[in-house]
Protein backbone atom coordinates (compact mmCIF):
# COMPACT_ATOMS: atom_id res chain seq x y z
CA UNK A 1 -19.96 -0.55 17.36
CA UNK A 2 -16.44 0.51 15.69
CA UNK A 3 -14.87 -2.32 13.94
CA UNK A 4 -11.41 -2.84 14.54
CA UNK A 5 -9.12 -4.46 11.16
CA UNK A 6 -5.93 -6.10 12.18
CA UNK A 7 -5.11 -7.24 8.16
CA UNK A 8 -2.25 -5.47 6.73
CA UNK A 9 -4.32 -4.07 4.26
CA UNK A 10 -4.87 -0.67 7.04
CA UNK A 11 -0.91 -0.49 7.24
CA UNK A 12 1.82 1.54 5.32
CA UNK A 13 2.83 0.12 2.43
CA UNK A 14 6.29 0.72 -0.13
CA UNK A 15 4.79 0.13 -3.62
CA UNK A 16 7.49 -0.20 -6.92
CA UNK A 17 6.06 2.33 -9.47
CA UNK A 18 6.10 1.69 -13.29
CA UNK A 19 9.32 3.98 -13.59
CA UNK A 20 11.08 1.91 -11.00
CA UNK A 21 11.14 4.36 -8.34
CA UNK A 22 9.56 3.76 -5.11
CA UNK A 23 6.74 5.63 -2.69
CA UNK A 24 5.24 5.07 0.46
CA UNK A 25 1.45 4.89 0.38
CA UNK A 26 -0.95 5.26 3.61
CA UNK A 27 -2.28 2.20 3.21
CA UNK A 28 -2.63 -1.00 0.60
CA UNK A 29 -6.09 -0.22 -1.07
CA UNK A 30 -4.35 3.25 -1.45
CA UNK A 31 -1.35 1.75 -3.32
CA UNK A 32 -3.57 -0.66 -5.22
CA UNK A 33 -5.78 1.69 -6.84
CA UNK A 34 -2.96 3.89 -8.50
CA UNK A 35 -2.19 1.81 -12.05
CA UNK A 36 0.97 2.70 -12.04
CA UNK A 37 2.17 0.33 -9.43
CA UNK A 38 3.96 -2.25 -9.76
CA UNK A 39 4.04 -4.56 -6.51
CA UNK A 40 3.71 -3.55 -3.17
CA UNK A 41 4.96 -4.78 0.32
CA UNK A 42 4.50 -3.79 3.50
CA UNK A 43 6.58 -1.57 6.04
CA UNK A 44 6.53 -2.72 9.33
């Protein structure tokens, strides 16, 4: 059985790095995990 997520956290995400410049990441666990961001929000 294939579970299906519908939480945001699966979704494209626009994450504020530490040098104040911006980049898209595939997902929010993606974005999360690099220590150089910031804050994140999503981009739908």
């Amino acid at each position: 059985m294939k579970t299906t997520y519908k939480g945001s956290f699966l979704r494209p995400v626009c994450a504020q790095l530490e040098n104040g410049q911006f980049k898209t990441y595939s997902n929010g666990c993606t974005a999360c995990s690099d220590a150089k961001v910031l804050g994140q929000s999503a981009r739908w």
